[in-house]
N, C-alpha and C. Protein backbone atom coordinates (compact mmCIF):
# COMPACT_ATOMS: atom_id res chain seq x y z
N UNK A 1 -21.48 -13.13 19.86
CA UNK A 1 -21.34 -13.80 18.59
C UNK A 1 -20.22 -13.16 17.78
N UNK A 2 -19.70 -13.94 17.05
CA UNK A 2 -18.90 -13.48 15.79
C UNK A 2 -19.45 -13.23 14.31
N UNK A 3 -19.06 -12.46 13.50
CA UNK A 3 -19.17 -12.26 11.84
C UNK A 3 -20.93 -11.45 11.73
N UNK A 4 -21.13 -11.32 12.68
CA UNK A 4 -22.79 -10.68 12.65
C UNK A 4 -23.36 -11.68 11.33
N UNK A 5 -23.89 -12.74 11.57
CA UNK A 5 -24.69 -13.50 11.03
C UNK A 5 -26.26 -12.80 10.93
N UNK A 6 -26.80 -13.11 9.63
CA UNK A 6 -28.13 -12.46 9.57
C UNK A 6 -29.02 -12.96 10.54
N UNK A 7 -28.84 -14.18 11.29
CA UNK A 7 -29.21 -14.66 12.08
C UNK A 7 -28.96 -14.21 13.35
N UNK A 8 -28.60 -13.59 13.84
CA UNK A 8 -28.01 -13.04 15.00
C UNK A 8 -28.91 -11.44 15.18
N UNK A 9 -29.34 -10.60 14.30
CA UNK A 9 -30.30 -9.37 14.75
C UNK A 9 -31.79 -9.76 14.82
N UNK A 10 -32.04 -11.38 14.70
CA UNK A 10 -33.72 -11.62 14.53
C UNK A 10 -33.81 -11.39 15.96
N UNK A 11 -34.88 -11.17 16.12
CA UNK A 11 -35.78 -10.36 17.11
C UNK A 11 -35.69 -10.86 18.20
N UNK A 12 -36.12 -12.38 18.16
CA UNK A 12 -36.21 -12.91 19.25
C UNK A 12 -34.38 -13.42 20.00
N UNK A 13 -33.34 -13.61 19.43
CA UNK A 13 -31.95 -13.92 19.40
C UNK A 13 -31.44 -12.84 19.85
N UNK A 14 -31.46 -11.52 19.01
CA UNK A 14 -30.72 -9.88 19.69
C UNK A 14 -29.37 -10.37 20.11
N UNK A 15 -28.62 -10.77 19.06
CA UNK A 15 -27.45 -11.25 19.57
C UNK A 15 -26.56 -10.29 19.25
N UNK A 16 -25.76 -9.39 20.65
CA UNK A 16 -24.31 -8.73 20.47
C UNK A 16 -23.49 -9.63 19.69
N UNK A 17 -22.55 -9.09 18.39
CA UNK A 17 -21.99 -9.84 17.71
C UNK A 17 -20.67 -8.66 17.29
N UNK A 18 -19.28 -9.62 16.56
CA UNK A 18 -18.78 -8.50 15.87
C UNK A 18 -18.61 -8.80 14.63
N UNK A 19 -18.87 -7.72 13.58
CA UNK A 19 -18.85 -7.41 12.48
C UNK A 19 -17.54 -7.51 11.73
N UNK A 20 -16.98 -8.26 10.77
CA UNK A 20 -16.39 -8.26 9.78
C UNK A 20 -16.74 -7.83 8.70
N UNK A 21 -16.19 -6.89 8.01
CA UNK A 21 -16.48 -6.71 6.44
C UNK A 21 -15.33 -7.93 5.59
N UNK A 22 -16.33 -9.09 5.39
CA UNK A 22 -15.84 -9.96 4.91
C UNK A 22 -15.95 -10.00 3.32
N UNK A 23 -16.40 -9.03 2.97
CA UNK A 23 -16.27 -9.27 1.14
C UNK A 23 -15.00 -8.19 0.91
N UNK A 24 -14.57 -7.42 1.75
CA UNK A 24 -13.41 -6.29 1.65
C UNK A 24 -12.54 -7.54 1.87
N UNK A 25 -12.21 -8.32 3.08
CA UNK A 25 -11.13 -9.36 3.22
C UNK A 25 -10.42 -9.92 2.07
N UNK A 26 -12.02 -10.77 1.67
CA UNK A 26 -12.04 -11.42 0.83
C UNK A 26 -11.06 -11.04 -0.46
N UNK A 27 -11.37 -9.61 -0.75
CA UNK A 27 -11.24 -8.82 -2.30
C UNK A 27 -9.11 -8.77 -1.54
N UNK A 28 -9.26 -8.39 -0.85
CA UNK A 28 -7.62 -7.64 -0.21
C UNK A 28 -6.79 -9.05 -0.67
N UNK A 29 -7.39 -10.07 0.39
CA UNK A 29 -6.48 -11.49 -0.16
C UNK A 29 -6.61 -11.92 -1.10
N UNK A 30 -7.27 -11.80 -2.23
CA UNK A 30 -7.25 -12.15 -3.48
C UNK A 30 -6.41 -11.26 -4.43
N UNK A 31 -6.55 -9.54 -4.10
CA UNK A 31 -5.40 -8.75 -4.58
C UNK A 31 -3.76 -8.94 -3.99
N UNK A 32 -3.58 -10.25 -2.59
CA UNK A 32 -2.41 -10.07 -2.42
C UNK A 32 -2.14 -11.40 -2.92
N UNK A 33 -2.74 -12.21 -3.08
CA UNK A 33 -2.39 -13.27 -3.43
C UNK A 33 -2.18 -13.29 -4.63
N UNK A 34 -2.44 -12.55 -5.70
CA UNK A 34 -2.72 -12.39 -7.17
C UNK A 34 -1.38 -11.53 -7.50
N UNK A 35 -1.21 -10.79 -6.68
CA UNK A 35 0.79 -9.52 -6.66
C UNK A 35 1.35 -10.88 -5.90
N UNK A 36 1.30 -11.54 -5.33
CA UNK A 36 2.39 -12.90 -4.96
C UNK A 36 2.74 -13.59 -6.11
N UNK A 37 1.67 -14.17 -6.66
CA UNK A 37 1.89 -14.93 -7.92
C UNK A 37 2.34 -14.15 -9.21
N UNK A 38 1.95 -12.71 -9.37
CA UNK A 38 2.92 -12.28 -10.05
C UNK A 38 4.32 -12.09 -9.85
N UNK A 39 5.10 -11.86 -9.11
CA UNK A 39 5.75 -11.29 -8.39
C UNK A 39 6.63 -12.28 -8.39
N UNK A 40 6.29 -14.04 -7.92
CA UNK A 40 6.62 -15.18 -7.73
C UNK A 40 7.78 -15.05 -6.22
N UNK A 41 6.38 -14.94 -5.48
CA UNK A 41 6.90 -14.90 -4.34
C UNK A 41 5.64 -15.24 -2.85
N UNK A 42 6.14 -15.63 -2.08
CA UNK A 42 4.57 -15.26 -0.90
C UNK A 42 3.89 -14.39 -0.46
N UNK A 43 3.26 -14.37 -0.02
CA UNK A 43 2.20 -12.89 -0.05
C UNK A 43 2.48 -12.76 1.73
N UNK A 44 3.30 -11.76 2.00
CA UNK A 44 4.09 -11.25 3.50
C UNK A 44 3.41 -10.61 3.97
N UNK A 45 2.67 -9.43 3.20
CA UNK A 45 2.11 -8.54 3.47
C UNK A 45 0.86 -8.82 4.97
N UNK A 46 0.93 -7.90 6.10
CA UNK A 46 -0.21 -7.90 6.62
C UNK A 46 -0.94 -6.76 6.79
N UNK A 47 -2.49 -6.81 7.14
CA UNK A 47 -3.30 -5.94 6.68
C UNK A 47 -4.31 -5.81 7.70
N UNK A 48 -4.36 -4.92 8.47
CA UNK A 48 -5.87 -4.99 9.77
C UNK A 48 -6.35 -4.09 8.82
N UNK A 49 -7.67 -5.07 9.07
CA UNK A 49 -9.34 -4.43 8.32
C UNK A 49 -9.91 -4.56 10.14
N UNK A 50 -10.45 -3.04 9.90
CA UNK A 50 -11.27 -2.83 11.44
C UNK A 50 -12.40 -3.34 11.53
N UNK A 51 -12.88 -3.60 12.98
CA UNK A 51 -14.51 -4.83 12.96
C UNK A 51 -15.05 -3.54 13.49
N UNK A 52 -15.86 -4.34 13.66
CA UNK A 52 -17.11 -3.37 14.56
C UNK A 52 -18.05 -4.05 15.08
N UNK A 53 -18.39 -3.87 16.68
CA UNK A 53 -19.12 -4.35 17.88
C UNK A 53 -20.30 -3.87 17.02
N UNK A 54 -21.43 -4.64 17.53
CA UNK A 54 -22.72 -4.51 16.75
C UNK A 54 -23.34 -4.31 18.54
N UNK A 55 -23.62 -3.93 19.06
CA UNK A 55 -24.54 -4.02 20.62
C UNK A 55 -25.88 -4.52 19.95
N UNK A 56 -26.31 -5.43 20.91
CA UNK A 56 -27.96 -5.85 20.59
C UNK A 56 -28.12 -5.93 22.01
N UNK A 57 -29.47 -6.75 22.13
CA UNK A 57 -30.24 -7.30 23.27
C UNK A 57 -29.37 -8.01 23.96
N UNK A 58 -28.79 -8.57 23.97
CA UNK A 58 -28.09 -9.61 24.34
C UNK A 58 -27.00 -8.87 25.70
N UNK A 59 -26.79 -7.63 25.37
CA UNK A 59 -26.01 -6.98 26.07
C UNK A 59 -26.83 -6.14 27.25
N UNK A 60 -26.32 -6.61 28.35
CA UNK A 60 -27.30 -5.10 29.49
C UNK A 60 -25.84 -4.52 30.12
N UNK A 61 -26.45 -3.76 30.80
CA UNK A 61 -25.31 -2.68 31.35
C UNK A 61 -24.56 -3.26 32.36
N UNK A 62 -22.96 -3.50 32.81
CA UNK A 62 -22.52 -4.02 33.54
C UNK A 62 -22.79 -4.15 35.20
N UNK A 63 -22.93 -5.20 36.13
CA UNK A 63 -23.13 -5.31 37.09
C UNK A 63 -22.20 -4.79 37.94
N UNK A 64 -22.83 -4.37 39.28
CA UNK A 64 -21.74 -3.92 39.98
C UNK A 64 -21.11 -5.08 40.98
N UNK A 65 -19.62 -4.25 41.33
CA UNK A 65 -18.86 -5.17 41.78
C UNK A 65 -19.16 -5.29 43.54
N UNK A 66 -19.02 -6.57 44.20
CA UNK A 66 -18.65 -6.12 45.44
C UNK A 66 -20.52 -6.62 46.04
């Protein structure tokens, strides 16, 4: 899964997902978009915000090859 939905750690689902901190995103593009419009210009800037693998149930240990 993607965005770790609250739906995704219920019990019976145990869904491996990855994690966005999407209210940090959120806040970053609104501070670059807000220095664009001052600025009067486009917002160029790029920015990696790190995820993070959530492991659940969903995941078992890899099979072997062969």
């Amino acid at each position: 899964g993607f965005d770790d939905i609250p739906l995704a750690s219920h019990r019976r689902i145990d869904l491996t997902t990855v994690h966005q901190p999407a209210e940090e995103m959120g806040r970053l593009a609104a501070e670059m978009a807000l220095s664009a419009i001052a600025a009067g210009t486009h917002a160029a800037e790029r920015v990696i915000v790190p995820a993070q693998l959530v492991v659940r149930g969903s995941t078992g240990p890899a099979g072997r090859a062969g």
